[in-house]
Protein backbone atom coordinates (compact mmCIF):
# COMPACT_ATOMS: atom_id res chain seq x y z
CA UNK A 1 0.00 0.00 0.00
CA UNK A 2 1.62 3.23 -1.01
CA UNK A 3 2.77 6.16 1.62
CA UNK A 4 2.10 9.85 1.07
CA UNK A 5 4.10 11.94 3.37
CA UNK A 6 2.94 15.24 3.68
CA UNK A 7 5.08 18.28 5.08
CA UNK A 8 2.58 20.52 6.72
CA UNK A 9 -0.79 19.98 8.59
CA UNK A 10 -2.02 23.35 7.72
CA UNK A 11 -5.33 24.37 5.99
CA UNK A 12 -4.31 22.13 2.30
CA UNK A 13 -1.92 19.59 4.05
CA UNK A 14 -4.87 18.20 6.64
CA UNK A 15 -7.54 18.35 3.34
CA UNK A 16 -4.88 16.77 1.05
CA UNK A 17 -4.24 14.10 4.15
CA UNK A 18 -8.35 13.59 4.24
CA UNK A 19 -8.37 12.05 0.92
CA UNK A 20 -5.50 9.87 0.74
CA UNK A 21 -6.79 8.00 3.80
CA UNK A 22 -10.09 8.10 1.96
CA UNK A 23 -8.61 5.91 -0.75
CA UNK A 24 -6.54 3.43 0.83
CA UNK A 25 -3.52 5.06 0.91
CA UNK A 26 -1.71 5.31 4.35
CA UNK A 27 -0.27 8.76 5.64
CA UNK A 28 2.70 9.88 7.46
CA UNK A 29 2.48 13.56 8.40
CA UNK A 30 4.69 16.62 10.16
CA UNK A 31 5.16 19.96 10.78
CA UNK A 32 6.88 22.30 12.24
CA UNK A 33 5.73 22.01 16.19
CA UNK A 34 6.35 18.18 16.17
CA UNK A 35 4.26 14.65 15.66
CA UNK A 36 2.80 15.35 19.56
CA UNK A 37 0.78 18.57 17.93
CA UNK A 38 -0.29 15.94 15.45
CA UNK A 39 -2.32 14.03 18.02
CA UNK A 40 -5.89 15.59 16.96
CA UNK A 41 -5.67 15.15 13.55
CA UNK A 42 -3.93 11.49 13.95
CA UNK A 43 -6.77 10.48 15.82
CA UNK A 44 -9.52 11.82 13.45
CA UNK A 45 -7.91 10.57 10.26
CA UNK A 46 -7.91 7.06 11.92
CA UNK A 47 -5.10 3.73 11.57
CA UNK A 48 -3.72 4.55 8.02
CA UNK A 49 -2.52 8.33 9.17
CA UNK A 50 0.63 8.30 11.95
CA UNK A 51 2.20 11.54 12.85
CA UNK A 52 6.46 11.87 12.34
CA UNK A 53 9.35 14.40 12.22
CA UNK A 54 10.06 15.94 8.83
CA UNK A 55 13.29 13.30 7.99
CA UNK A 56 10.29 10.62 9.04
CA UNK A 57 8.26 11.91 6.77
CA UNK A 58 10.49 12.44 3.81
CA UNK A 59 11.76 9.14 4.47
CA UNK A 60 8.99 7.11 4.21
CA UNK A 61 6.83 9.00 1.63
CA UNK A 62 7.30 7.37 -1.81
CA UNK A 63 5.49 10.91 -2.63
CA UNK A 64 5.34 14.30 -0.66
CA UNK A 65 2.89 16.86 -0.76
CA UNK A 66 4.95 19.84 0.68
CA UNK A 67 2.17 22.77 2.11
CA UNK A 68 4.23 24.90 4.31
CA UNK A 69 5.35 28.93 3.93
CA UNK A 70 7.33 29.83 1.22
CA UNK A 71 10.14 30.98 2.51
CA UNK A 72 10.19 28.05 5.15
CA UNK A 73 11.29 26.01 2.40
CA UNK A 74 14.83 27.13 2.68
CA UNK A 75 15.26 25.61 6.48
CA UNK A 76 14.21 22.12 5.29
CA UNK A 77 17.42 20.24 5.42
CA UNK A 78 19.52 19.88 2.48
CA UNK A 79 19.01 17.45 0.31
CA UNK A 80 15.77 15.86 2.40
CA UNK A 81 13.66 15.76 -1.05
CA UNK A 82 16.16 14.45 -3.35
CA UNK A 83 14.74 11.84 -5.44
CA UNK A 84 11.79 12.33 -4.23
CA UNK A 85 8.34 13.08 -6.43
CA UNK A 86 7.75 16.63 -4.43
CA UNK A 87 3.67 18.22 -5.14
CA UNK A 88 4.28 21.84 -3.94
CA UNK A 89 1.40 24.40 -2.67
CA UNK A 90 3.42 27.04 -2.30
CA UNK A 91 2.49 30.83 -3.01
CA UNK A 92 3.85 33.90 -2.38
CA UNK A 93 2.65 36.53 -0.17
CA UNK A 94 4.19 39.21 0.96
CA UNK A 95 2.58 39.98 3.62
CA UNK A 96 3.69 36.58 5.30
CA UNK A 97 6.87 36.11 3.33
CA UNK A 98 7.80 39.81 3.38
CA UNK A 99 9.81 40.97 -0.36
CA UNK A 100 11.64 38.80 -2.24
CA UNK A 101 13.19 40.06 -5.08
CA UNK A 102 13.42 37.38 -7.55
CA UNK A 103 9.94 37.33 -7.33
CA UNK A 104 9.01 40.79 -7.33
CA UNK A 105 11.41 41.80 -10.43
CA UNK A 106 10.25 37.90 -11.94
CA UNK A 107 13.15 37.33 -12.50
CA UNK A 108 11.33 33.47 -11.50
CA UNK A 109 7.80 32.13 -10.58
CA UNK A 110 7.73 30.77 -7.10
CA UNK A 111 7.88 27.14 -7.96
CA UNK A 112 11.32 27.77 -10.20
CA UNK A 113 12.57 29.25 -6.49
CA UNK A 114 10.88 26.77 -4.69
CA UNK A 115 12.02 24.41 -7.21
CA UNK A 116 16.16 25.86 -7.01
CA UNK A 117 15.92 25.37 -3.30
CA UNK A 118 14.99 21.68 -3.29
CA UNK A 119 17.86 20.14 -4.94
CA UNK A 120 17.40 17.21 -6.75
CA UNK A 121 13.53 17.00 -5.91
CA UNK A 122 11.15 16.10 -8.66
CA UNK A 123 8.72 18.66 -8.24
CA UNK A 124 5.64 19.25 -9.86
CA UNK A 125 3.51 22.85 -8.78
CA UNK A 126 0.14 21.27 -7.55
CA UNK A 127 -2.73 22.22 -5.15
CA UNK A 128 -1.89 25.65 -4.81
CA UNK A 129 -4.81 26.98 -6.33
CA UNK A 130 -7.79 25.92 -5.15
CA UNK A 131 -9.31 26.76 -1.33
CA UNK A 132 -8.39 23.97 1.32
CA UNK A 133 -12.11 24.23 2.07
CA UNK A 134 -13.20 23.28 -1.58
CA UNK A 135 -10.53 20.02 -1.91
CA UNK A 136 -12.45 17.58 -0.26
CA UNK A 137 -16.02 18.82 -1.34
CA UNK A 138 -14.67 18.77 -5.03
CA UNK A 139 -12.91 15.51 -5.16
CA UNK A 140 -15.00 12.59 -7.14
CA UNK A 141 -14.27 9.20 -8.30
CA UNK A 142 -12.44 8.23 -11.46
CA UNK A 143 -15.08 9.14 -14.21
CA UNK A 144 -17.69 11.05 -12.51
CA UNK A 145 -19.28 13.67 -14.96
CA UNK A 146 -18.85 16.69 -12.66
CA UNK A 147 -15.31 15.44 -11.41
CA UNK A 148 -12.79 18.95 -11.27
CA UNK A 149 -9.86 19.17 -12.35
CA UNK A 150 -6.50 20.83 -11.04
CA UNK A 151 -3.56 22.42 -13.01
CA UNK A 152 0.03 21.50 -12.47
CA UNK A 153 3.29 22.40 -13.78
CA UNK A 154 6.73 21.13 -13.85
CA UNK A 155 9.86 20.31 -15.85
CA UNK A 156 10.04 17.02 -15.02
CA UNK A 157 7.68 14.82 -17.75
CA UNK A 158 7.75 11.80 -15.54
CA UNK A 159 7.06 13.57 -12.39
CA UNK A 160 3.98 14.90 -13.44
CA UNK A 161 2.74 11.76 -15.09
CA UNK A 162 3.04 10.20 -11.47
CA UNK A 163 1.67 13.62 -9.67
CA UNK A 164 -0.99 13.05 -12.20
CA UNK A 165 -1.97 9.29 -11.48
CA UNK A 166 -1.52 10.18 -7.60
CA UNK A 167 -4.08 13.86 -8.13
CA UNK A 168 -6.27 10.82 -10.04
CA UNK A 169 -6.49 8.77 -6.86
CA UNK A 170 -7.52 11.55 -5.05
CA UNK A 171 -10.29 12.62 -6.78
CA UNK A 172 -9.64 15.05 -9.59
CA UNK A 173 -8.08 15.06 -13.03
CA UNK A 174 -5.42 17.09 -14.07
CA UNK A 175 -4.46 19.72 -16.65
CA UNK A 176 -0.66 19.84 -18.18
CA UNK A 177 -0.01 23.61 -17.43
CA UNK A 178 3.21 23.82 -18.60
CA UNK A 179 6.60 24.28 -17.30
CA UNK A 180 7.37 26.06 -14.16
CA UNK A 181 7.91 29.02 -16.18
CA UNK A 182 4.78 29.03 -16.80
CA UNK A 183 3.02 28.18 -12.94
CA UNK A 184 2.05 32.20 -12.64
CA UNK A 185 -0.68 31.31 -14.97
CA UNK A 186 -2.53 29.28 -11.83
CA UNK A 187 -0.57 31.55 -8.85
CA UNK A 188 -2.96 34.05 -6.45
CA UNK A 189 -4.45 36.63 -8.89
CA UNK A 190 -4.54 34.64 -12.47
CA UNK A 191 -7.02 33.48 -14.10
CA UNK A 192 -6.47 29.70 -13.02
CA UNK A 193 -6.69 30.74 -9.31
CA UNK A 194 -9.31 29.75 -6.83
CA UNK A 195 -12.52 31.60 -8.27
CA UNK A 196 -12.55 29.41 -11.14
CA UNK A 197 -13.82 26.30 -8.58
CA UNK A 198 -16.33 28.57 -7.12
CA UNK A 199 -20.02 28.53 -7.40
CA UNK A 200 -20.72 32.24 -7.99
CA UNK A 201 -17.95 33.74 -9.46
CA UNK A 202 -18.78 37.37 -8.21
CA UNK A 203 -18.17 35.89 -4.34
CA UNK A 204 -17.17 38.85 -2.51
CA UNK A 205 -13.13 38.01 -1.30
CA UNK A 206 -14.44 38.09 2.47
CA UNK A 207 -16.67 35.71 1.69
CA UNK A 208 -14.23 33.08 0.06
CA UNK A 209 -13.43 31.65 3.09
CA UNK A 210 -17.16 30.34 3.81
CA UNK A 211 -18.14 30.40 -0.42
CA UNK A 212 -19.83 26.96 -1.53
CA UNK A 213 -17.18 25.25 -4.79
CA UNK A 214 -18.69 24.11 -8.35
CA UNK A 215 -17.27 21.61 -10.34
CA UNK A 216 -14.47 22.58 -12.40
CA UNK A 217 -14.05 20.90 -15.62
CA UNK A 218 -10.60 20.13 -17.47
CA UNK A 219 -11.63 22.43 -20.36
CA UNK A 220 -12.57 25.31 -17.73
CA UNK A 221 -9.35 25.16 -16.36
CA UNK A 222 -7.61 24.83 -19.87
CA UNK A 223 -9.81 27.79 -20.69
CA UNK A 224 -8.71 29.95 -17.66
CA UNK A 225 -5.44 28.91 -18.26
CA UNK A 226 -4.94 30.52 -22.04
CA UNK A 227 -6.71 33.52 -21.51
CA UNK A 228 -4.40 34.18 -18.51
CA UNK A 229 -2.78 37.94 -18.16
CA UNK A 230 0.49 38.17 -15.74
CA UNK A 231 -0.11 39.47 -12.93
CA UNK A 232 2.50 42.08 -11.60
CA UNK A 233 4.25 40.31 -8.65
CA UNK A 234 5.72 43.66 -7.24
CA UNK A 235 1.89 45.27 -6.39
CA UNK A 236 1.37 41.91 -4.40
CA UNK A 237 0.55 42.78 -1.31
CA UNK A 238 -2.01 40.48 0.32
């Protein structure tokens, strides 16, 4: 039975950690304050989820969905990803992360510096644009005729055939959005970002938090995808 370790029991890591368990898949999970803090969470997910440090984690995940601050990234220790097939959430916001430059003058998306940090990682950009909230209400089985679909990006071919067959077993299909180059197409602002899985579009951004999802379709997403405008990293400031 395969392992998904998942770095961060946040908002995304806990929904992402729902589903596997949901489909047979067993779950080791950490964060930052240690397995102990884990206890809750352990408890509700039931016997396939068990709590562990980060090098636990990383160790026994034959995949890892990493869903922790951007710039927390960097004090992972080196080399703790290599090898492995690494699904990323991370965004950048400035008002958590403070300014980084790269980003600002995009110079590089965040997943090509999320991407630089974790040597030797196979990373694919996945999950970071859809509400936690929404993951486990949108996920369906294999086939189902409102199943949604989520973009992800990488430069690794292989890796995102196996983030795709993994995203599959969870419940939604997937949509080839390019290369990490292109990943601003789906990061906070674009048109691939969050609203497109909501059920009223015109949601008022105070409301997001408590808005109800729709299903997404692949050609929805493909559609948001192409008529995406860049948005201007630098006026970030949410």
């Amino acid at each position: 039975m395969p392992t998904l370790g998942i770095i961060g029991s946040g908002n995304i890591g806990s929904a992402v950690a729902r589903l596997a368990v949901a489909s047979g898949m067993n779950v080791v999970l950490a964060n930052s304050r240690g397995p102990e803090s884990l206890r809750d969470l352990i408890t509700e997910l039931g016997p396939l989820a068990k709590a562990g440090t980060v090098e636990e984690t990383a160790s026994n995940g034959e995949a890892i969905v990493l869903s922790i601050p951007l710039l927390a990234v960097k004090d992972l220790p080196a080399g703790l990803l290599r090898d492995k097939l690494v699904l990323d959430t991370s965004n950048y916001y400035p008002f958590r992360d403070g300014r980084v430059t790269q980003l600002d003058t995009e110079t590089v998306t965040a997943s090509e510096l999320v991407h630089a940090w974790l040597v030797g990682a196979r990373y694919v950009k996945a999950f970071g644009n859809i509400l936690a909230h929404h993951i486990p209400l949108l996920s369906r089985h294999s086939g189902a005729a409102d199943r949604s679909a989520l973009p992800i990006a990488s430069d690794d071919r292989e890796a995102k055939r196996e983030a795709a067959a993994l995203i599959d077993r969870l419940g939604f299909d997937t949509v080839d959005a390019g290369s990490l180059s292109d990943s601003w197409k789906f990061e906070p602002e674009s048109g691939g970002f969050t609203r497109i899985y909501l059920a009223d579009s015109n949601t008022p951004d105070d409301q997001l938090l408590s808005s109800e999802p729709g299903p997404t379709s692949a050609d929805q997403v493909n559609a948001a995808l192409a008529s995406a405008t860049r948005v201007k990293v630098a006026d970030r400031v949410f």
